[in-house]
Each structure stands twice: as structure tokens, then as C-alpha cells.
C-alpha atoms as a PDB file:
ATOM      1  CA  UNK A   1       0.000   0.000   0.000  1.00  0.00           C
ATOM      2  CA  UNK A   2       1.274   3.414  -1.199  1.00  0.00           C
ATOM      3  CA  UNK A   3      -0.171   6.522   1.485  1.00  0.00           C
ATOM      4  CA  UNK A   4       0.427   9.854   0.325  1.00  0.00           C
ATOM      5  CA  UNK A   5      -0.956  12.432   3.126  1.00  0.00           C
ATOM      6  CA  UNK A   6      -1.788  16.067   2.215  1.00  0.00           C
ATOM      7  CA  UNK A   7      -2.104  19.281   4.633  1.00  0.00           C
ATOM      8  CA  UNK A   8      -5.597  20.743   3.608  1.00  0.00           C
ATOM      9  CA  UNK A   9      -5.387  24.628   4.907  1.00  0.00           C
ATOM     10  CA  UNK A  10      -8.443  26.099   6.385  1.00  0.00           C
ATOM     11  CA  UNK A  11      -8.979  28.531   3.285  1.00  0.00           C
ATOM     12  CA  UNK A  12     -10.044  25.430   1.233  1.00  0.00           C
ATOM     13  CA  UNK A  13     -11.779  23.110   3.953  1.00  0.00           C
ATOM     14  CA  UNK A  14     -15.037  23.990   2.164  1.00  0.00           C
ATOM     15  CA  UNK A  15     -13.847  22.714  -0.893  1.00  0.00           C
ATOM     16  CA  UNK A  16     -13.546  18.807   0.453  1.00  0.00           C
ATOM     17  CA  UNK A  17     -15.329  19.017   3.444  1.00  0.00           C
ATOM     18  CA  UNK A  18     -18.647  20.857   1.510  1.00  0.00           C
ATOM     19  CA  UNK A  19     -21.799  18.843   1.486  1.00  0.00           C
ATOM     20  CA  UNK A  20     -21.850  16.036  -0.842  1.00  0.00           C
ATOM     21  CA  UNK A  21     -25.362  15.184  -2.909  1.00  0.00           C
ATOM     22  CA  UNK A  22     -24.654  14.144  -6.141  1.00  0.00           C
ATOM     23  CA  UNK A  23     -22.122  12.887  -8.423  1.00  0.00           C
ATOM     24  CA  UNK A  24     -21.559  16.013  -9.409  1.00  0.00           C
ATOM     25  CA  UNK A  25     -19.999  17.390  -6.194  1.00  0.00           C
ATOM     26  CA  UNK A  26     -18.296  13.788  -6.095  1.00  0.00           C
ATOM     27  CA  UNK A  27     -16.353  14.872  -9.331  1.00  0.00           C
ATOM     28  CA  UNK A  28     -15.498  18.516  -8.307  1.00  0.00           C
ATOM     29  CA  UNK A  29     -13.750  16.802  -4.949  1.00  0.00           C
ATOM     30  CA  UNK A  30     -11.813  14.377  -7.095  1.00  0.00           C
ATOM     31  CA  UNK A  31     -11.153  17.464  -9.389  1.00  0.00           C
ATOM     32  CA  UNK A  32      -9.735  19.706  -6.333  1.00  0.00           C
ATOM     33  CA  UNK A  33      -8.089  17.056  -4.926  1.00  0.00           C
ATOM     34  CA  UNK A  34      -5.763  16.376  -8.112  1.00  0.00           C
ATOM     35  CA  UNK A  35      -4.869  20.023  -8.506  1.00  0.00           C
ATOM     36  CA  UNK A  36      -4.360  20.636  -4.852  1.00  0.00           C
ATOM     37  CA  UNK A  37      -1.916  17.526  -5.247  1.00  0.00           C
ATOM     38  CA  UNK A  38      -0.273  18.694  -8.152  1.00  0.00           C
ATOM     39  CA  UNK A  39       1.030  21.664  -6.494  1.00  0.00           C
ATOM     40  CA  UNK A  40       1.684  20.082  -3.177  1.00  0.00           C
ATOM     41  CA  UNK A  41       4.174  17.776  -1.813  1.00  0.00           C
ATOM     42  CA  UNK A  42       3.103  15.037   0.361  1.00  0.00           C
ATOM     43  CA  UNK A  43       3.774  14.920   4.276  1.00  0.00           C
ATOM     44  CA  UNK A  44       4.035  12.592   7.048  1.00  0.00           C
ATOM     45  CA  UNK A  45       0.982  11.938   8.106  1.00  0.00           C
ATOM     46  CA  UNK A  46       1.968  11.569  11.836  1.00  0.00           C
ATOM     47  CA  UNK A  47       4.049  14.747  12.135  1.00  0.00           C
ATOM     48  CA  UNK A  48       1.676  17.061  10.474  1.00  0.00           C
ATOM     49  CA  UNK A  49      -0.208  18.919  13.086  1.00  0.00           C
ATOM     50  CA  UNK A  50      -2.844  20.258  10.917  1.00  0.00           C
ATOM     51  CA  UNK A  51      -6.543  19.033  11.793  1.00  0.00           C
ATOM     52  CA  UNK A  52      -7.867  18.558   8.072  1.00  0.00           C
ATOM     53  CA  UNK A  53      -6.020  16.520   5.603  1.00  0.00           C
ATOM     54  CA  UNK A  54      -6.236  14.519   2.699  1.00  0.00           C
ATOM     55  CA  UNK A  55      -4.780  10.553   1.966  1.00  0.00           C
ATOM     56  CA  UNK A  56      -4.328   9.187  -1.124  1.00  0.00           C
ATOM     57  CA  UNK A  57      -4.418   5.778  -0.471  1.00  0.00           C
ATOM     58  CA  UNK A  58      -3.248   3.120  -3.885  1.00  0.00           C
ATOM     59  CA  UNK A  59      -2.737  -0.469  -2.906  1.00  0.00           C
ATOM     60  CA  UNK A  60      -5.409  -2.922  -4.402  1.00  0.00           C
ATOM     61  CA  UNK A  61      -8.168   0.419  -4.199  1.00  0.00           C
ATOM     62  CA  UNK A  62      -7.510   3.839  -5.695  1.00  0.00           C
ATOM     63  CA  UNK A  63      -8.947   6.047  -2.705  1.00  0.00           C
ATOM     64  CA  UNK A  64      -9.049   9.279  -1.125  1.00  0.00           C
ATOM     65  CA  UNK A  65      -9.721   9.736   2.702  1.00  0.00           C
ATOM     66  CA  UNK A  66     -10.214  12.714   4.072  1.00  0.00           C
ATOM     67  CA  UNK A  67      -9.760  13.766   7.612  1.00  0.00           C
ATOM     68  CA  UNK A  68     -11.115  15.664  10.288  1.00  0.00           C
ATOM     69  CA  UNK A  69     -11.262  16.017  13.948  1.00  0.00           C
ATOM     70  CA  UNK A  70     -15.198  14.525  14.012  1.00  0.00           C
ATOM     71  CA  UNK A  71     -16.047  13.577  10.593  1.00  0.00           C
ATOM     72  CA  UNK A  72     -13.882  11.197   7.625  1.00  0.00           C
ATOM     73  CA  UNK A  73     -14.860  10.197   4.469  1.00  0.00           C
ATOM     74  CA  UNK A  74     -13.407   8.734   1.286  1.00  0.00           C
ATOM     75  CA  UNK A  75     -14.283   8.383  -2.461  1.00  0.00           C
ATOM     76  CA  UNK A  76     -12.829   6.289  -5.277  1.00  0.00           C
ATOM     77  CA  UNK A  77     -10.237   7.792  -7.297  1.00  0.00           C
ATOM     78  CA  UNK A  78     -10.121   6.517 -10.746  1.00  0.00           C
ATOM     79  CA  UNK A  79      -6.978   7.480 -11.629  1.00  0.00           C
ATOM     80  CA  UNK A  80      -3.209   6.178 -11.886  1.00  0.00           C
ATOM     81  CA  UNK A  81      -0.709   7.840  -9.608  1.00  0.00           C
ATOM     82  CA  UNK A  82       2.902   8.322 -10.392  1.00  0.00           C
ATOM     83  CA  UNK A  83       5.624  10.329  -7.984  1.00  0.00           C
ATOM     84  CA  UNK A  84       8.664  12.072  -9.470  1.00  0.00           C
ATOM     85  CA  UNK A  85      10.575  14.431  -7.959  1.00  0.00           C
ATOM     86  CA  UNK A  86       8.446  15.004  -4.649  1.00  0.00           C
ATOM     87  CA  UNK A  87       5.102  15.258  -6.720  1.00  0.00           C
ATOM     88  CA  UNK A  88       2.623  13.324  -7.992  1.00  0.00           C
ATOM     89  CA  UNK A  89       1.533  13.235 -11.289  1.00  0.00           C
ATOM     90  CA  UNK A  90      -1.963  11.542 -12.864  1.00  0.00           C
ATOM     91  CA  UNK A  91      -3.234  10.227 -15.621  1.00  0.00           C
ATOM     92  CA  UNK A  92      -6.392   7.274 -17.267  1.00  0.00           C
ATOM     93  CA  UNK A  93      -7.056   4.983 -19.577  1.00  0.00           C
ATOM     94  CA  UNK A  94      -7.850   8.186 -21.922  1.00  0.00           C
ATOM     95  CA  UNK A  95      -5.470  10.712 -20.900  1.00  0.00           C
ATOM     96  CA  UNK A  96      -2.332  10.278 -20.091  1.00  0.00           C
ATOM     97  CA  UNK A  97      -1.683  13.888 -18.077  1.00  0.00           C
ATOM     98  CA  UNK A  98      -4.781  14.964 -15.871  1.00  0.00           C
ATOM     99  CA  UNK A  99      -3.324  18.709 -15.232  1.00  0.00           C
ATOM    100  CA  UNK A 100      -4.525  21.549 -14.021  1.00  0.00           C
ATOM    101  CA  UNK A 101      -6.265  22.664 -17.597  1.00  0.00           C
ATOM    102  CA  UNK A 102      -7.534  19.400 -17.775  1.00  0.00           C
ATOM    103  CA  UNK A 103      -9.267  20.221 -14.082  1.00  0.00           C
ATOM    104  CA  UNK A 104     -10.971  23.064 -14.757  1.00  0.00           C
ATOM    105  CA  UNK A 105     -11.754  22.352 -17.951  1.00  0.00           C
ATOM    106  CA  UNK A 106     -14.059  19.335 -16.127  1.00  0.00           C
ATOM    107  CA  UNK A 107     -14.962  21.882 -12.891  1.00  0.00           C
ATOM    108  CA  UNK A 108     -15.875  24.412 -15.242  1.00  0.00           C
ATOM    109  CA  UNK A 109     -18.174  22.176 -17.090  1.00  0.00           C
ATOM    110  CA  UNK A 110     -19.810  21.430 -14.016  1.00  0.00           C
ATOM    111  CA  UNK A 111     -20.242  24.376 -12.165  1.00  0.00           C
ATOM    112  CA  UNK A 112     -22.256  25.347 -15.628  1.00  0.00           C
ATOM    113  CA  UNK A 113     -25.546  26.658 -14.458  1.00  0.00           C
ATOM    114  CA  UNK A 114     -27.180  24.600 -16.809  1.00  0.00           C
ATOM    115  CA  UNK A 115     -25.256  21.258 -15.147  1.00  0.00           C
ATOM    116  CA  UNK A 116     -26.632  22.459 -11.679  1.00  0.00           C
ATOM    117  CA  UNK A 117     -30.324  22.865 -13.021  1.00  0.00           C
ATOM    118  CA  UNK A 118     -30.101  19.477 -13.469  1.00  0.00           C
ATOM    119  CA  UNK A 119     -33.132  19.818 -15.827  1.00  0.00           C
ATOM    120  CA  UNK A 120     -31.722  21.269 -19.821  1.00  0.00           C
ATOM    121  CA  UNK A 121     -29.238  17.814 -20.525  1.00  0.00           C
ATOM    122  CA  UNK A 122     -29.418  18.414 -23.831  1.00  0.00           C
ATOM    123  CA  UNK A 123     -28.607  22.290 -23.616  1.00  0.00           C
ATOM    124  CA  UNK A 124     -25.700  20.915 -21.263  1.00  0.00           C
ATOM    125  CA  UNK A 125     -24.770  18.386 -24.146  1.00  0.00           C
ATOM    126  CA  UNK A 126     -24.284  21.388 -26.273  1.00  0.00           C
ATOM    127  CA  UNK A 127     -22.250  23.188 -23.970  1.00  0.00           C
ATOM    128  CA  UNK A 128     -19.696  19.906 -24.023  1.00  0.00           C
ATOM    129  CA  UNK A 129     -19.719  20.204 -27.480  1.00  0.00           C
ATOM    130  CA  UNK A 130     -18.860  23.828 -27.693  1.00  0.00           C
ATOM    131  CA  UNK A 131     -15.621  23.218 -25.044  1.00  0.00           C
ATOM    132  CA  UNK A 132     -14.869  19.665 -26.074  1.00  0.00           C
ATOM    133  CA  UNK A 133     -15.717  19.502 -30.491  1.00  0.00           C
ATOM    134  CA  UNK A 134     -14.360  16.191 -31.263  1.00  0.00           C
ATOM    135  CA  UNK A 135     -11.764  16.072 -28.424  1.00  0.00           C
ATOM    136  CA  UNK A 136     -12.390  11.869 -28.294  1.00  0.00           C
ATOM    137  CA  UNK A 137      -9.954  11.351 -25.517  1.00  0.00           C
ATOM    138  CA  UNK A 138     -11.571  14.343 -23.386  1.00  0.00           C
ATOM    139  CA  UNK A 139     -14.756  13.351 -23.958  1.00  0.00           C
ATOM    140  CA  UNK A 140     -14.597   9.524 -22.966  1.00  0.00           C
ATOM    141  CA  UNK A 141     -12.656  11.304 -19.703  1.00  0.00           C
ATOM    142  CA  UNK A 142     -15.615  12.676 -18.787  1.00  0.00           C
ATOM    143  CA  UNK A 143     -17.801   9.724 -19.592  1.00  0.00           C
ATOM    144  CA  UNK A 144     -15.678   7.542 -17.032  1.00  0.00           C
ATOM    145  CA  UNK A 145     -16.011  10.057 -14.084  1.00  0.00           C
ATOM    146  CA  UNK A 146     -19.666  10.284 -14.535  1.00  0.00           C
ATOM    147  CA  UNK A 147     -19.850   6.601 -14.886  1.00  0.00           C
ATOM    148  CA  UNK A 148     -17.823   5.577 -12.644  1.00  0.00           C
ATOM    149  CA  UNK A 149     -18.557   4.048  -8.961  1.00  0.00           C
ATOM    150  CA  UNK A 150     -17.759   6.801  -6.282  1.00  0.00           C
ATOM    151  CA  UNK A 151     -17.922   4.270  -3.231  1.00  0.00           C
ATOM    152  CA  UNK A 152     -19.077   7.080  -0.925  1.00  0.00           C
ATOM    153  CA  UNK A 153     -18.741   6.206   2.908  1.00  0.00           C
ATOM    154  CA  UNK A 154     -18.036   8.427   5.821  1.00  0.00           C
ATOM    155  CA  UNK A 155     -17.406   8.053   9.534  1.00  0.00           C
ATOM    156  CA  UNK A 156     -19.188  10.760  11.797  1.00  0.00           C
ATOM    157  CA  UNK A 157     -18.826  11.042  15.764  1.00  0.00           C
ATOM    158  CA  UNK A 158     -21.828  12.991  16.149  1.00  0.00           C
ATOM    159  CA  UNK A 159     -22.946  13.804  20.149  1.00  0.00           C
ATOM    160  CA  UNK A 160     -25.428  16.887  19.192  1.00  0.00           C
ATOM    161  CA  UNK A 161     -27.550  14.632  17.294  1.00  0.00           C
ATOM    162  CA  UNK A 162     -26.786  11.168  18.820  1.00  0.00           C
ATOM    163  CA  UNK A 163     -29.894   8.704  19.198  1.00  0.00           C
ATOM    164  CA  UNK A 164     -28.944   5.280  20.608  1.00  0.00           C
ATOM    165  CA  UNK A 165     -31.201   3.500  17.865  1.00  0.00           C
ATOM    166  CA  UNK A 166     -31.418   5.965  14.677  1.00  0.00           C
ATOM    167  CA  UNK A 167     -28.312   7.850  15.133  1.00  0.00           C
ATOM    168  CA  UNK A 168     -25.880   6.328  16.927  1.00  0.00           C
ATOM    169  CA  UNK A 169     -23.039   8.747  18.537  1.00  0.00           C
ATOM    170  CA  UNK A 170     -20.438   7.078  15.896  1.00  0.00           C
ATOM    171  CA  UNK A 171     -21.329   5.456  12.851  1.00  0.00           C
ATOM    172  CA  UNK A 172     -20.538   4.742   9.194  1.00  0.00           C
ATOM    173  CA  UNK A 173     -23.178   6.399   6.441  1.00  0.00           C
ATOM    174  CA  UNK A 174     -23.076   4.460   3.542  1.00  0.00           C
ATOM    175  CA  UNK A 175     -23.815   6.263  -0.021  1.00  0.00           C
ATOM    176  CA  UNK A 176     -24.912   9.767   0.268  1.00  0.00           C
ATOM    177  CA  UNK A 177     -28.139  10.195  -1.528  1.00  0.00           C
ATOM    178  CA  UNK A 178     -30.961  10.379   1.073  1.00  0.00           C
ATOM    179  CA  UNK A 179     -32.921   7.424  -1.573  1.00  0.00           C
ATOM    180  CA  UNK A 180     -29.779   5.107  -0.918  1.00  0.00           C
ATOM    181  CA  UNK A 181     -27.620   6.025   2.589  1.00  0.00           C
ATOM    182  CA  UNK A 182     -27.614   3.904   5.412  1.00  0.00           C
ATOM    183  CA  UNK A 183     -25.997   3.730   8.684  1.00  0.00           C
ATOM    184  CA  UNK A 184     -23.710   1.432  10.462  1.00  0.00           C
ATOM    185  CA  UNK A 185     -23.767   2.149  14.509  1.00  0.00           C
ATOM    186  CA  UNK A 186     -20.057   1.808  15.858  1.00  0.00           C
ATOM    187  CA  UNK A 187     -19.206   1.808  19.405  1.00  0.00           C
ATOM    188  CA  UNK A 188     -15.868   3.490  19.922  1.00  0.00           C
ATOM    189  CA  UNK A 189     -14.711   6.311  17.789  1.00  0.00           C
ATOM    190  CA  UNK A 190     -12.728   5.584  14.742  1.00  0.00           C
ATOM    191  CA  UNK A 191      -8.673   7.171  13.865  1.00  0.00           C
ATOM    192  CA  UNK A 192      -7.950   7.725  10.064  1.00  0.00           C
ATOM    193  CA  UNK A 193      -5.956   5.280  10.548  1.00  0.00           C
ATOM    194  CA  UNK A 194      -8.740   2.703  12.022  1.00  0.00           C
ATOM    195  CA  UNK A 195     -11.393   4.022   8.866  1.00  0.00           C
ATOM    196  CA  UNK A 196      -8.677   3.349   6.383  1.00  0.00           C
ATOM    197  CA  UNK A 197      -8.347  -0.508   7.345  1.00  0.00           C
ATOM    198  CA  UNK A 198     -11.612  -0.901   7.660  1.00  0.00           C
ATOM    199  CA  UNK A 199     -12.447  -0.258   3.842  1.00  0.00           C
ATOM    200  CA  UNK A 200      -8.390  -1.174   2.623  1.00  0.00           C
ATOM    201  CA  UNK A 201      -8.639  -4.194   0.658  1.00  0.00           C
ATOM    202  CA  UNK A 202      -5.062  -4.909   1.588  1.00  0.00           C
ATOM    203  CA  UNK A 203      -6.042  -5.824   5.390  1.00  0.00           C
ATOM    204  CA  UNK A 204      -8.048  -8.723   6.716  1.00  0.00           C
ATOM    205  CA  UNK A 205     -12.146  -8.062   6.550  1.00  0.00           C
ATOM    206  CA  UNK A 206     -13.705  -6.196   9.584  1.00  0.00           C
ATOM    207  CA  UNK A 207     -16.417  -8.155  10.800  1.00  0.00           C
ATOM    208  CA  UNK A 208     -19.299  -6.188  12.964  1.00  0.00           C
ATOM    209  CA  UNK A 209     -20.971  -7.601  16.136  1.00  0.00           C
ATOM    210  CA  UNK A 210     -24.678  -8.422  15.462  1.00  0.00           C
ATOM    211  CA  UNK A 211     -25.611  -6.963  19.474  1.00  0.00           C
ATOM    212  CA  UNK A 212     -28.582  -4.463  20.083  1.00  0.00           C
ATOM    213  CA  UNK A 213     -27.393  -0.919  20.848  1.00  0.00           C
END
């Protein structure tokens, strides 16, 4: 397992730690996340003092986790990872440098108002067309991040709204649509370190106790 751990300054905590509702704001993380890596090194994760940070974890998963003092969660991250020279560089099956044009080309696309309406796709369509024309390898980029499986889950250690059967003080919250997301009740309070081996494919399967809160 490869763990590369990334200071997130306060200035941008909105920008990963921002409510998450749709695949949309799923893509803008991963988006963030590449360009804040691009012109970042990585840090020790245990001598970094900073509250809110950012793991990209590559082993048998591509992942990011992100952490706080109450609240981690982690996404998929379809993308391959190389480091050279202190800094990490990424790339797909379709293109082989994801760089900061190639970013906001995609977060630009998506902060379109017509994207957020959520109602005009083929007005949005046309807007791709207009940035994109027959950019093939751009195009089936985009394709694969909007087709792609996010594998949303996020650890909360929540007292305000803790409710021994509902909403238990910690817990997992699986997907994040409100249709889909359910909860796991946990009964200690879960490290980054602890979340990351529960979902890392490289360590042995957790196993929950079936007991009555």
C-alpha cells in the first residue's frame, strides 16, 4: 500500500469538506483534490499537526480519505498515480496527463448553471460540445467520471444529534443520496488510521458484532 498524506489549509476546507449530494460534487472533490496535489508535496501523516487533511491511499483500491477532527470520508479515485521528484503526477485509460487545464476544464463544465439545473441535458450536451468539439480522448474522460462508482462512505462522531437506535453517537453512512444512505452504529470512535483498514482491501475483513445498541 502506497499513502500519500496532504495538509488541507483552512482557506479550502469547504472545498472537500462541503456537502456532498450528487455525483456532481463527487467529481469537483476528485477534481480539487488532483490540482491541490499537483502543487503540493506530500507529508508525514503523523508529524503534520494540521486538523484537516487529505490521503491518497493506492494499494489494491484507488482512494481518497479525508480527515477531520469529528467527521472522515473517502471516495474512489479513478486514476493512476505516479511520484517524481516530490510530486505526484496523474493520468487514465484516456489521458495520459490529468493537469490543471484538464481540471478546470471538467470543474468548469460542471459548475455550468445549466449542469446544476439538473433539468436542460441536452442544452448541457451542447455546452460539451462547444468546449470539447471532437476532443475523443476528453470526452470519454468525462464519460468515465460520470460513470464511474464513487464508493461514498463516511465516519461521523456525532454527540449533538446522537440517538442510541437511529443515530448512533459514531457510525458509518453508507452512499450519500438520502434514496440510498444507510448507517452502520459503531461503538468506539474511529482514527484515520482505524477508517482506512476498515475499507483497505489490503487488510483482513472487519467483521461487525450483530448486538442491540
Amino acid at each position: 500500500m502506497k499513502r500519500f498524506t496532504f495538509d488541507i489549509p483552512d482557506y479550502v476546507s469547504s472545498t472537500f469538506f462541503g456537502p456532498i449530494r450528487g455525483k456532481g460534487d463527487v467529481i469537483l472533490v476528485q477534481m480539487n483534490a488532483i490540482k491541490h496535489m499537483l502543487v503540493n508535496r506530500p507529508v508525514s501523516s503523523h508529524k503534520s499537526n494540521n486538523k484537516l487533511k487529505m490521503h491518497l491511499i493506492v494499494s489494491k483500491m484507488n482512494r481518497l480519505f479525508f480527515e477531520s477532527e469529528d467527521k472522515h470520508y473517502s471516495i474512489s479515485f479513478p486514476f493512476n498515480s505516479v511520484l517524481n521528484e516530490g510530486y505526484i503526477f496523474f493520468s487514465n485509460n484516456y489521458l495520459t496527463d490529468v493537469d490543471s487545464k484538464v481540471t478546470s476544464d471538467v470543474i468548469a463544465l460542471i459548475n455550468d448553471d445549466t449542469f446544476i439545473s439538473g433539468n436542460i441535458m441536452y442544452d448541457f450536451i451542447d455546452g460539451l460540445n462547444e468546449e470539447i468539439g471532437n476532443d475523443h480522448k476528453f470526452w470519454n474522460f468525462i464519460l468515465q467520471l460520470f460513470l464511474s462508482e464513487c464508493g461514498y462512505i463516511r465516519f461521523d462522531h456525532d454527540k449533538e444529534r446522537q440517538e442510541a437506535v437511529f443515530h448512533p453517537e459514531n457510525h458509518f453512512d453508507i452512499f450519500y443520496s438520502q434514496y440510498s444512505t444507510w448507517k452502520v452504529g459503531l461503538k468506539d470512535k474511529l482514527s484515520i488510521d482505524d477508517f482506512i483498514n476498515h475499507i483497505d482491501n489490503d487488510y483482513n475483513c472487519q467483521y461487525f458484532e450483530n448486538a442491540k445498541p
